[in-house]
C-alpha atoms as a PDB file:
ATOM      1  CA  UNK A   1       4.982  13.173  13.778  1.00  0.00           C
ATOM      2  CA  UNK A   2       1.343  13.068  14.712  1.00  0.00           C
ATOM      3  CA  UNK A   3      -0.539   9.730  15.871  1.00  0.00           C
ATOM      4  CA  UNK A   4      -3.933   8.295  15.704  1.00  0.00           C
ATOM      5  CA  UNK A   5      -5.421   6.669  18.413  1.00  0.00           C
ATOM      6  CA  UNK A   6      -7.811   4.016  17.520  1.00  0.00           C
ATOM      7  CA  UNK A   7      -8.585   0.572  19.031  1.00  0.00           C
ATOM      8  CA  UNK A   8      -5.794   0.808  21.357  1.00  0.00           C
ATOM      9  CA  UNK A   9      -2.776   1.396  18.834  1.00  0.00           C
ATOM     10  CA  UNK A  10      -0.854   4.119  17.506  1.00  0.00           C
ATOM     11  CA  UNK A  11      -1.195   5.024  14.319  1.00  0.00           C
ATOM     12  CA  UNK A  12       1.700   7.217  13.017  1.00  0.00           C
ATOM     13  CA  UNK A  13       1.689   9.132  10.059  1.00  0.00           C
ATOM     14  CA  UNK A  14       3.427  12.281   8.373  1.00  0.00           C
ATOM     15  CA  UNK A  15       1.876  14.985   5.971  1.00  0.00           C
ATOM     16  CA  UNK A  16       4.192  16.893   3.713  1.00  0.00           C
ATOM     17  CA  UNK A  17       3.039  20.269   2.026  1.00  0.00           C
ATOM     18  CA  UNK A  18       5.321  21.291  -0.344  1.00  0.00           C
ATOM     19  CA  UNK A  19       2.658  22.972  -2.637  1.00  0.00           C
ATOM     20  CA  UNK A  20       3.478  25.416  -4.577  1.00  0.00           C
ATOM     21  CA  UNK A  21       2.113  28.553  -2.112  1.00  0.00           C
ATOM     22  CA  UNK A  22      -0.747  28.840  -4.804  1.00  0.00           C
ATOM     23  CA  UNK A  23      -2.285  26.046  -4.164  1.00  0.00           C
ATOM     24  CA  UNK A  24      -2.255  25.173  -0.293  1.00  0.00           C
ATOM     25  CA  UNK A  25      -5.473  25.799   0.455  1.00  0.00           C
ATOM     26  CA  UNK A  26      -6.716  22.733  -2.039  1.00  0.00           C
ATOM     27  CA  UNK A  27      -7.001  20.335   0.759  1.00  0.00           C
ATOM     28  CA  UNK A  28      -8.976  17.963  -1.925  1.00  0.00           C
ATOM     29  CA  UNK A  29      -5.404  17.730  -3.684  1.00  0.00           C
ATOM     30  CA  UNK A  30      -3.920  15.252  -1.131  1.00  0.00           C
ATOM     31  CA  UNK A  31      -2.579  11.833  -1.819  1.00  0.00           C
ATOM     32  CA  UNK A  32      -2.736   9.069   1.093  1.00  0.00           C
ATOM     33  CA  UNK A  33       0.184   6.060   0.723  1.00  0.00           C
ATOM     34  CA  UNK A  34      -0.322   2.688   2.704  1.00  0.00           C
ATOM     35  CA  UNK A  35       2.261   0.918   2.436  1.00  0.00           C
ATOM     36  CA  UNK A  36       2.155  -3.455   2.060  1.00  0.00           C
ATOM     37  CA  UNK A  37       3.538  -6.064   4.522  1.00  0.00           C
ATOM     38  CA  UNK A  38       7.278  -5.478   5.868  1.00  0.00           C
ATOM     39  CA  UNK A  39       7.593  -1.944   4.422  1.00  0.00           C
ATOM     40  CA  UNK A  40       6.703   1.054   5.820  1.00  0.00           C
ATOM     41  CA  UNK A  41       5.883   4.888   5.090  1.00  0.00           C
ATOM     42  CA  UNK A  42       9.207   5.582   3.482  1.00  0.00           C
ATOM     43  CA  UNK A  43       9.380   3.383   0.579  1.00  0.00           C
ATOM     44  CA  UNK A  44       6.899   6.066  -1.317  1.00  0.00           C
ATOM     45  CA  UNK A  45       9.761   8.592  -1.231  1.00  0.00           C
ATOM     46  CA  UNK A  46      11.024   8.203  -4.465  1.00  0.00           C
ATOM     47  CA  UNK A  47       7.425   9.093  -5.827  1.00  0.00           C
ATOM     48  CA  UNK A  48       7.008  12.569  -4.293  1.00  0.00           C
ATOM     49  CA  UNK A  49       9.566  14.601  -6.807  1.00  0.00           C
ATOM     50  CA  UNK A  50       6.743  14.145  -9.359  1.00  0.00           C
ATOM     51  CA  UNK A  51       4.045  14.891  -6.964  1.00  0.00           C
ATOM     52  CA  UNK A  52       5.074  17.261  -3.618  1.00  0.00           C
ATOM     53  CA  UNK A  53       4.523  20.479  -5.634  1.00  0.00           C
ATOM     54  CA  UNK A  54       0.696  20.110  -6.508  1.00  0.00           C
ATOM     55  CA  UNK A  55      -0.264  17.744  -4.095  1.00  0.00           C
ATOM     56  CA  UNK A  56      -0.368  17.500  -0.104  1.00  0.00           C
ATOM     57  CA  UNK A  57       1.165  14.091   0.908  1.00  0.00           C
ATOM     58  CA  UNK A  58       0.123  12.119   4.035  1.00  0.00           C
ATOM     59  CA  UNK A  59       2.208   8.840   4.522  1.00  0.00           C
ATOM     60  CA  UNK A  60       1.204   6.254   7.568  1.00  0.00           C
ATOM     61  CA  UNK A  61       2.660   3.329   8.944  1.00  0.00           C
ATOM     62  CA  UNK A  62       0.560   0.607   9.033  1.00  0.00           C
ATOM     63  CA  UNK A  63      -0.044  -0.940  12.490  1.00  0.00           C
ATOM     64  CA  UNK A  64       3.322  -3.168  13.195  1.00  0.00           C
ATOM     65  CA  UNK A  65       5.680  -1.453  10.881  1.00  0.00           C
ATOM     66  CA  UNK A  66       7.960   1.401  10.818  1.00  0.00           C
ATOM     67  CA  UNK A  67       7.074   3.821  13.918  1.00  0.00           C
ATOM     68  CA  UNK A  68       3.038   1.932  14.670  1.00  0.00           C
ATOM     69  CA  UNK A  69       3.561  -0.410  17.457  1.00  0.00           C
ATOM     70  CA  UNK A  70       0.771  -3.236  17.012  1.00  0.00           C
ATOM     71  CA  UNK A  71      -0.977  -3.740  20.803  1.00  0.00           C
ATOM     72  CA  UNK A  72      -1.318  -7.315  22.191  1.00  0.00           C
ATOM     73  CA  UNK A  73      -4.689  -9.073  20.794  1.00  0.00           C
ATOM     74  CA  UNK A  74      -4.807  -7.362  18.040  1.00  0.00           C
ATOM     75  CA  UNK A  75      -7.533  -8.990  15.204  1.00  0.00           C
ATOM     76  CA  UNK A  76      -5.482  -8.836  12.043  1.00  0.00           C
ATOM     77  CA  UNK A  77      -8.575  -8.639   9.764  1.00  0.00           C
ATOM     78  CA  UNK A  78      -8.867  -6.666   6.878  1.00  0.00           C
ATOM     79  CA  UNK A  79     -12.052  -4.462   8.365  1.00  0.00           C
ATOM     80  CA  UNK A  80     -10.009  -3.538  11.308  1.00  0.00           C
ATOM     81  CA  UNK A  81      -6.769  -2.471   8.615  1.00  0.00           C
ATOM     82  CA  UNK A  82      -9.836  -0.634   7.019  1.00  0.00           C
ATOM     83  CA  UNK A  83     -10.596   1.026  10.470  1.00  0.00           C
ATOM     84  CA  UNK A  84      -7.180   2.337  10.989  1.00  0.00           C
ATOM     85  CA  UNK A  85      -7.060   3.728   7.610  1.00  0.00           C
ATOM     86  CA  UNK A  86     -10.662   5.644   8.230  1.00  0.00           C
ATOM     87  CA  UNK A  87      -9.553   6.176  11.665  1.00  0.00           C
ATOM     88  CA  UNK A  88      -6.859   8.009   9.894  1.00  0.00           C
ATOM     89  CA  UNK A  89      -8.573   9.972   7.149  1.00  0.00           C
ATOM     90  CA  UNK A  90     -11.192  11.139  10.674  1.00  0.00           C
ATOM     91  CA  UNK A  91      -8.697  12.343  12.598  1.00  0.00           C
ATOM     92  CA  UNK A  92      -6.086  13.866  10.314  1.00  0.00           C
ATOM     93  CA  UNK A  93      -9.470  15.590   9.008  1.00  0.00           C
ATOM     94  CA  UNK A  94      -9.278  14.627   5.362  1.00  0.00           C
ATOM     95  CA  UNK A  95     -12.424  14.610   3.650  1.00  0.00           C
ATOM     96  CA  UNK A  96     -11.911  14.300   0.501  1.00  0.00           C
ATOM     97  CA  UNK A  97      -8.428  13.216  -0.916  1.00  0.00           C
ATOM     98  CA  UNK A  98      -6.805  10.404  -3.556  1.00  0.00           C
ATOM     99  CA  UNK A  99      -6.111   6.885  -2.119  1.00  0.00           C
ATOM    100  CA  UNK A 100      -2.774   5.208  -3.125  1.00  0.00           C
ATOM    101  CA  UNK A 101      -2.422   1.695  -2.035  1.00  0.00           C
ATOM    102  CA  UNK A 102       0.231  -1.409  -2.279  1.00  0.00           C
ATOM    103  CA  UNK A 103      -0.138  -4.979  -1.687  1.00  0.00           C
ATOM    104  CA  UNK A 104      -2.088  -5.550   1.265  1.00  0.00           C
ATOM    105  CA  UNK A 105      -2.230  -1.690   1.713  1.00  0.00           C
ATOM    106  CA  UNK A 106      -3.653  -2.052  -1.841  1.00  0.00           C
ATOM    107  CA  UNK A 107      -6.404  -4.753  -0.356  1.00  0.00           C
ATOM    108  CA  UNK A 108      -7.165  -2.219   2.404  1.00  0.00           C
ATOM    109  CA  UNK A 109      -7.298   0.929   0.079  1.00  0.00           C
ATOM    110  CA  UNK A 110     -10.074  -0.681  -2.054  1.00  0.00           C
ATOM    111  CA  UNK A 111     -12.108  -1.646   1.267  1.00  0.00           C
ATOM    112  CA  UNK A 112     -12.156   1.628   2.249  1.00  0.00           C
ATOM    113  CA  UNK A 113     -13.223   3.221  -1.236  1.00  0.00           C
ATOM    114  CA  UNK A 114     -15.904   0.758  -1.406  1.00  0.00           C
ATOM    115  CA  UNK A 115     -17.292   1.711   2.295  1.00  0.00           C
ATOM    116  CA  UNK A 116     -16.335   5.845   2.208  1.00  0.00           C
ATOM    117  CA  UNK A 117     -16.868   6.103  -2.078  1.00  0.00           C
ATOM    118  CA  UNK A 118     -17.486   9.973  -1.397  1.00  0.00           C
ATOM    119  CA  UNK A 119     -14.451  10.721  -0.207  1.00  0.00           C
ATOM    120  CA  UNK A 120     -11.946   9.145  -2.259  1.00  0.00           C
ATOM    121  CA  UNK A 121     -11.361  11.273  -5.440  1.00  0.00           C
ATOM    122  CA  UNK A 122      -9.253   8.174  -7.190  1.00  0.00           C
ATOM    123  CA  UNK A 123      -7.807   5.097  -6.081  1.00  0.00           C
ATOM    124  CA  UNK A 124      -4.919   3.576  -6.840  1.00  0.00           C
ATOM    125  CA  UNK A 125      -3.268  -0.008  -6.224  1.00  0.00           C
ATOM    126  CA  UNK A 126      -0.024  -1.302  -7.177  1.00  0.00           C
ATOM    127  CA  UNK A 127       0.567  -5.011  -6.587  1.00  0.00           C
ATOM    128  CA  UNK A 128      -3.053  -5.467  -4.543  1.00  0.00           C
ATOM    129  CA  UNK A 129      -5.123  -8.482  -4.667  1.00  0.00           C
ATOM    130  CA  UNK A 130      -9.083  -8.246  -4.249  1.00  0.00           C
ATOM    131  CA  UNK A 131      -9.565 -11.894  -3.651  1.00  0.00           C
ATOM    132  CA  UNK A 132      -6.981 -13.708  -1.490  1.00  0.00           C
ATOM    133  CA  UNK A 133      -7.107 -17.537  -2.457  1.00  0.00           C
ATOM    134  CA  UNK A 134      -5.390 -16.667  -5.904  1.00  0.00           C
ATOM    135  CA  UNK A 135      -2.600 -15.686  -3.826  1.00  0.00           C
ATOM    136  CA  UNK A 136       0.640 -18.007  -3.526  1.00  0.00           C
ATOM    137  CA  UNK A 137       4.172 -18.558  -1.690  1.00  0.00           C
ATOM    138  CA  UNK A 138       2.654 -17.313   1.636  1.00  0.00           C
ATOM    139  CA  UNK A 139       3.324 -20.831   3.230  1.00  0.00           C
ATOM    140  CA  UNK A 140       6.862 -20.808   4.308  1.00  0.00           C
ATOM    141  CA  UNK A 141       6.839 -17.442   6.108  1.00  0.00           C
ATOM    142  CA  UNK A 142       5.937 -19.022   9.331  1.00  0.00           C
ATOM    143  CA  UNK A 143       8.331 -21.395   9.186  1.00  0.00           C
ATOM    144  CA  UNK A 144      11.157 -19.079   8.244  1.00  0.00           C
ATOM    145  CA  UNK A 145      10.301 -16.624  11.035  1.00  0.00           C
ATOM    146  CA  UNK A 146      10.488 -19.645  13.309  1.00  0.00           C
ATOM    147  CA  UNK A 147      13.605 -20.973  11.873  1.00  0.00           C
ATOM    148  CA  UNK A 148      15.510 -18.005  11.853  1.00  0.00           C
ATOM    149  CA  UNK A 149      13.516 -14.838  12.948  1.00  0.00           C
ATOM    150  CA  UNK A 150      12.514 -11.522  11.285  1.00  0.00           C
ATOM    151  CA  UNK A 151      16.288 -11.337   9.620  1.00  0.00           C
ATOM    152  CA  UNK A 152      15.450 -14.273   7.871  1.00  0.00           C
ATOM    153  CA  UNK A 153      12.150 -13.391   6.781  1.00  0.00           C
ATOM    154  CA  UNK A 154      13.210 -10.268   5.550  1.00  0.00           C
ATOM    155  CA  UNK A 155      16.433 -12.188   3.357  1.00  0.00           C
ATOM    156  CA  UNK A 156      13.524 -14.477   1.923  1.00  0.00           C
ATOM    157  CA  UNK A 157      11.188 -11.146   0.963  1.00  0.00           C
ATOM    158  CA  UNK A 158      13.792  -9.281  -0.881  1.00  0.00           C
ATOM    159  CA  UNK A 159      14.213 -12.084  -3.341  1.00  0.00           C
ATOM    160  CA  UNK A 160      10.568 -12.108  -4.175  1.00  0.00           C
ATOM    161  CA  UNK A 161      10.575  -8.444  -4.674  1.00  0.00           C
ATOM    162  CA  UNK A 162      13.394  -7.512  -6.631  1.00  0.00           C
ATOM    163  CA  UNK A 163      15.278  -8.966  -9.872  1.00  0.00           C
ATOM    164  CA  UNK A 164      18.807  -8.598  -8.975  1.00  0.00           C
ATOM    165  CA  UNK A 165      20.268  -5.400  -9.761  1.00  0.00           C
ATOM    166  CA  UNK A 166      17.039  -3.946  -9.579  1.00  0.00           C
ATOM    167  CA  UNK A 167      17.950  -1.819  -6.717  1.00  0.00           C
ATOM    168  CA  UNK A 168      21.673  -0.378  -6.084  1.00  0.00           C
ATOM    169  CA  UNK A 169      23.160  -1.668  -3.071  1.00  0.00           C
ATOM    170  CA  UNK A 170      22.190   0.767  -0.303  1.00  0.00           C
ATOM    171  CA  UNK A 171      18.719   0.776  -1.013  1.00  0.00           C
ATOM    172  CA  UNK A 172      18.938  -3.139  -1.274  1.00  0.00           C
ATOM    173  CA  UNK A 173      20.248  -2.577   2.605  1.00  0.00           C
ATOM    174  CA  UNK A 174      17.867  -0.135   3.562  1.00  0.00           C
ATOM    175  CA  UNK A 175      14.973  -2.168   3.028  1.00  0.00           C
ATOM    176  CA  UNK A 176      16.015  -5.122   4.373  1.00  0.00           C
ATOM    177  CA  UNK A 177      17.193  -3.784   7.122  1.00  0.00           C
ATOM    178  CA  UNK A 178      13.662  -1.591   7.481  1.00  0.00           C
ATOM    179  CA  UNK A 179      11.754  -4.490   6.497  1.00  0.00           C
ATOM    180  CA  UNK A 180      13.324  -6.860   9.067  1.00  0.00           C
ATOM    181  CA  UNK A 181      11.823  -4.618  12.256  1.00  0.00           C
ATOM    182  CA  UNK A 182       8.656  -5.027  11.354  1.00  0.00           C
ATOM    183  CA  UNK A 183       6.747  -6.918  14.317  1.00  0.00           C
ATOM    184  CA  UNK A 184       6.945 -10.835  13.847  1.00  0.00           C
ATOM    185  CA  UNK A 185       3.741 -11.484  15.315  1.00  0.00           C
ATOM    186  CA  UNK A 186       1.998  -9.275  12.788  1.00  0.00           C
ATOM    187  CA  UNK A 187       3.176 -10.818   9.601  1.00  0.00           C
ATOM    188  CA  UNK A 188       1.750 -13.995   9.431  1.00  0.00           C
ATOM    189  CA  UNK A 189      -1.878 -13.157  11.063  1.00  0.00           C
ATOM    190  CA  UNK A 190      -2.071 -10.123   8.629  1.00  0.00           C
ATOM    191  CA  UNK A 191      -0.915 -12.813   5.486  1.00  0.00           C
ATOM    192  CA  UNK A 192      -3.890 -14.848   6.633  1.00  0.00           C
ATOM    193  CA  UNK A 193      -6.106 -12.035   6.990  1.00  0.00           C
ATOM    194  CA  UNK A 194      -5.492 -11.325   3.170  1.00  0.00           C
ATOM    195  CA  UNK A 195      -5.236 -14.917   2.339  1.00  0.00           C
ATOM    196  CA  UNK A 196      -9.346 -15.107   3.534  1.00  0.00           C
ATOM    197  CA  UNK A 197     -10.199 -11.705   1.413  1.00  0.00           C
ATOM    198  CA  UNK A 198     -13.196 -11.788  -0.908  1.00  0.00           C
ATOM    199  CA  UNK A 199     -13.699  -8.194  -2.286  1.00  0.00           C
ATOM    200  CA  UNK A 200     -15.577  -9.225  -5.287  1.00  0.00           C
ATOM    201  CA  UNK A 201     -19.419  -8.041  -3.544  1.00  0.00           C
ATOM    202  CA  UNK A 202     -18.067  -4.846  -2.830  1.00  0.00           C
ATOM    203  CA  UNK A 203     -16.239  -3.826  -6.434  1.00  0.00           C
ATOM    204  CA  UNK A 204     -19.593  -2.467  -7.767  1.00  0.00           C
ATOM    205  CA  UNK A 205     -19.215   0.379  -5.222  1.00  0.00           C
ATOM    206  CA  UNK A 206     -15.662   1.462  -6.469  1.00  0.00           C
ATOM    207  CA  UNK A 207     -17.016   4.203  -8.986  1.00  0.00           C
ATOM    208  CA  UNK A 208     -14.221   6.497  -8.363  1.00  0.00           C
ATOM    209  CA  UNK A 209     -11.860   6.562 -11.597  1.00  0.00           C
ATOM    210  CA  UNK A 210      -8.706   3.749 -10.550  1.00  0.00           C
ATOM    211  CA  UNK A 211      -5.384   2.850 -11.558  1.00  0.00           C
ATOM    212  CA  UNK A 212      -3.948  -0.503 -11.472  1.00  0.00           C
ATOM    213  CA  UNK A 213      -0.263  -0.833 -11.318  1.00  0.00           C
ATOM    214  CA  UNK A 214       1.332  -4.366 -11.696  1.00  0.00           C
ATOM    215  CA  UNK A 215       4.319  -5.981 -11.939  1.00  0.00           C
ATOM    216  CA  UNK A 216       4.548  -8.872 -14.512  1.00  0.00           C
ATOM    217  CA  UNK A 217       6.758 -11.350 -12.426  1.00  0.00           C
ATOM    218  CA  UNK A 218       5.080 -11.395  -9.001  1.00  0.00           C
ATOM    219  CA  UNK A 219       5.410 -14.004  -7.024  1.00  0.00           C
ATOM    220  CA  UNK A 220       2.196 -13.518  -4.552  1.00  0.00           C
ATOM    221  CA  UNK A 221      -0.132 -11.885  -6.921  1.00  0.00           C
ATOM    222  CA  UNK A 222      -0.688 -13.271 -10.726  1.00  0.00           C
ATOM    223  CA  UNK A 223      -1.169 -10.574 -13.359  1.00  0.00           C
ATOM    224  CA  UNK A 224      -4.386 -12.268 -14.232  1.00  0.00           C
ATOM    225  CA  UNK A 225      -5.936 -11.978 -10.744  1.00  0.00           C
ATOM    226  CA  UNK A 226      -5.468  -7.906 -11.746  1.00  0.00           C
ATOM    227  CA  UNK A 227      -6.257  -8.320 -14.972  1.00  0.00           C
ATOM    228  CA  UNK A 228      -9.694  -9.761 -13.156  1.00  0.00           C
ATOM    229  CA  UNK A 229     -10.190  -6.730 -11.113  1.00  0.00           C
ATOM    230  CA  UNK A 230      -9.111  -4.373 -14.023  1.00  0.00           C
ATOM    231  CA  UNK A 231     -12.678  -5.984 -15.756  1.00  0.00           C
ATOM    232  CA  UNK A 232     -14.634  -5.905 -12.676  1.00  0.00           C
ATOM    233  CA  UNK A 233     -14.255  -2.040 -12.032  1.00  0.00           C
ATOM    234  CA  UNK A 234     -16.190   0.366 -14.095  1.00  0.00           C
ATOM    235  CA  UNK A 235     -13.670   3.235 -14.698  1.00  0.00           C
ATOM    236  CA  UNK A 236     -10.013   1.414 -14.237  1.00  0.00           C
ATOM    237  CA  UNK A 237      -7.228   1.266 -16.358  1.00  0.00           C
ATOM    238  CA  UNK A 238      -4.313  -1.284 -16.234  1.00  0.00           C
ATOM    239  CA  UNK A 239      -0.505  -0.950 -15.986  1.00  0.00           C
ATOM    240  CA  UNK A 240       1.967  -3.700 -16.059  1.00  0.00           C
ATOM    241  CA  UNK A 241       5.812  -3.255 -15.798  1.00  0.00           C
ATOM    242  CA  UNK A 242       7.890  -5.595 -17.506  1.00  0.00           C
ATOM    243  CA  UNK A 243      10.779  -7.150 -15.548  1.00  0.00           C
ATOM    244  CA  UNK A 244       9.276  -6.714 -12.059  1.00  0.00           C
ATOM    245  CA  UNK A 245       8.584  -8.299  -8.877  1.00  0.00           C
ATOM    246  CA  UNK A 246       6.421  -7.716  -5.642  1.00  0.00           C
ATOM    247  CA  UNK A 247       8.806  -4.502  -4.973  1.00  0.00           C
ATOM    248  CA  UNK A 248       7.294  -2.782  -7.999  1.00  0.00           C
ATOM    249  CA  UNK A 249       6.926   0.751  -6.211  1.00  0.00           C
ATOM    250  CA  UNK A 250       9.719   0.851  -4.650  1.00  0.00           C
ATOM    251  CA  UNK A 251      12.390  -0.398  -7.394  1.00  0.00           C
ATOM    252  CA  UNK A 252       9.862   1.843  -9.936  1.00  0.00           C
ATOM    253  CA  UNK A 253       9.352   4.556  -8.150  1.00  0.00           C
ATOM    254  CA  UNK A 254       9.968   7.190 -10.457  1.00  0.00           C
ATOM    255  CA  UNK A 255       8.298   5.609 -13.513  1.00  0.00           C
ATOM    256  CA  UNK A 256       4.984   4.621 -10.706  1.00  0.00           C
ATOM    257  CA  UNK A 257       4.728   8.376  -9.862  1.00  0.00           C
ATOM    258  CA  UNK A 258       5.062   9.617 -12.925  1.00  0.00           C
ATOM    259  CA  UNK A 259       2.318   7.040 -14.625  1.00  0.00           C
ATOM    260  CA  UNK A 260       0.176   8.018 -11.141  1.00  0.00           C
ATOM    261  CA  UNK A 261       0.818  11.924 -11.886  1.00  0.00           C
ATOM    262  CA  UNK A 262      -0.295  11.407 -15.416  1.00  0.00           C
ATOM    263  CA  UNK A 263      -3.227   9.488 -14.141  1.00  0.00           C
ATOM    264  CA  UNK A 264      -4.438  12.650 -12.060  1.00  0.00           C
ATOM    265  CA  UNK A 265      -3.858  15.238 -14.471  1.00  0.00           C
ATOM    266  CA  UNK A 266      -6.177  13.504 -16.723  1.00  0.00           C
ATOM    267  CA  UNK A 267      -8.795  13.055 -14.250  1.00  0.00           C
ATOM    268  CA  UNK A 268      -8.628  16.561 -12.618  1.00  0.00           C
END
């Protein structure tokens, strides 16, 4: 798996080609996925049958999570998320590709379109906030981490992100299994880091054609605070699932790739 090294951390990330032979040298026609708070770089699996033969797929783990160890003294603000991600796109030498985004990987995806608008080809967020004081039921996670640690945490999460039976039973595991390694000094700075997010100056420079994707039952981000940033952006369109919570692309996976695929074939 390669790594990025940038401000003293690891960043590790995959790429999957599975392009049809045809098209492999199209390095415009690749997809970057960061992943939200607590997850990590294999939750977008169930979206790459729609996409893996047309598009290259690079996958990281966000500093903290999965296989990215987070260094001591880290500053959990959203510009340095936004570094690692263009410390990313630098080194893995993309330089022109689409940007796919959730929750606070969302928040960091727009960031970086607004700062680097040339080389993002769309963007898309699912369950992202651009301001964070509209967000809510962030309070209690410090006090459940210190109460009962990251298993805790991570039995709290999975009731905000999925209507029962939304998932079947091993992936309900997997994730909170995955989710509770995540490191437990990195959740609640990166929260706050969100929490103090004002993107609203910098949505003028998001020209690039977007896709919102939203669940209607989150409990973190309310459909209108998307609904806000659906009428903020000049070229965005708006998707809300019925019946979902803050787990949207993962319990939709198939029915998020295949509005995303649609999304791309329009737009070239």
């Amino acid at each position: 798996m390669p790594v990025i090294e940038h401000a003293g951390a690891a960043i590790h990330y995959d790429i999957i080609d599975q392009r049809l032979p045809w098209l492999r040298g199209r390095h415009e026609d690749t997809i970057v996925f960061h992943h939200g708070l607590g997850a990590c770089a294999d939750v977008w699996l169930g979206w790459l049958p729609a996409l893996v033969a047309h598009y290259r797929i690079v996958r990281l783990d966000m500093r903290g999570h999965g296989r990215s160890p987070v260094p001591a003294g880290y500053p959990w603000t959203m510009d340095a998320l936004a570094g690692d991600l263009a410390a990313l796109a630098d080194g893995a030498g993309l330089e022109r590709f689409h940007l796919v985004g959730e929750s606070i990987g969302g928040t960091t995806a727009m960031i970086y379109a607004a700062r680097h608008a040339s080389r993002v080809r769309t963007l898309t967020v699912s369950n992202g906030a651009h301001r964070g004081d509209a967000l809510t039921n962030l309070d209690p996670w410090q006090r459940i981490i210190d109460d009962g640690g990251m298993t805790a945490w991570s039995a709290h999460m999975m009731q905000m992100r999925f209507h029962e039976g939304a998932i079947d039973d091993d992936a309900w595991r997997w994730y909170e299994a995955q989710q509770a390694t995540c490191d437990r000094d990195s959740v609640v700075p990166a929260a706050n880091a969100l929490h103090s997010a004002d993107l609203t100056p910098e949505l003028r420079a998001i020209t690039m054609p977007v896709l919102l994707l939203h669940p209607d039952a989150s409990p973190f981000i309310p459909l209108a605070l998307m609904a806000e940033l659906n009428a903020a952006l000049p070229d965005s369109r708006l998707r809300v699932f019925a019946h979902t919570r803050h787990g949207l692309p993962f319990s939709h996976a198939a029915a998020c790739a295949d509005e995303f695929a649609s999304f791309l074939g329009k737009r070239g």
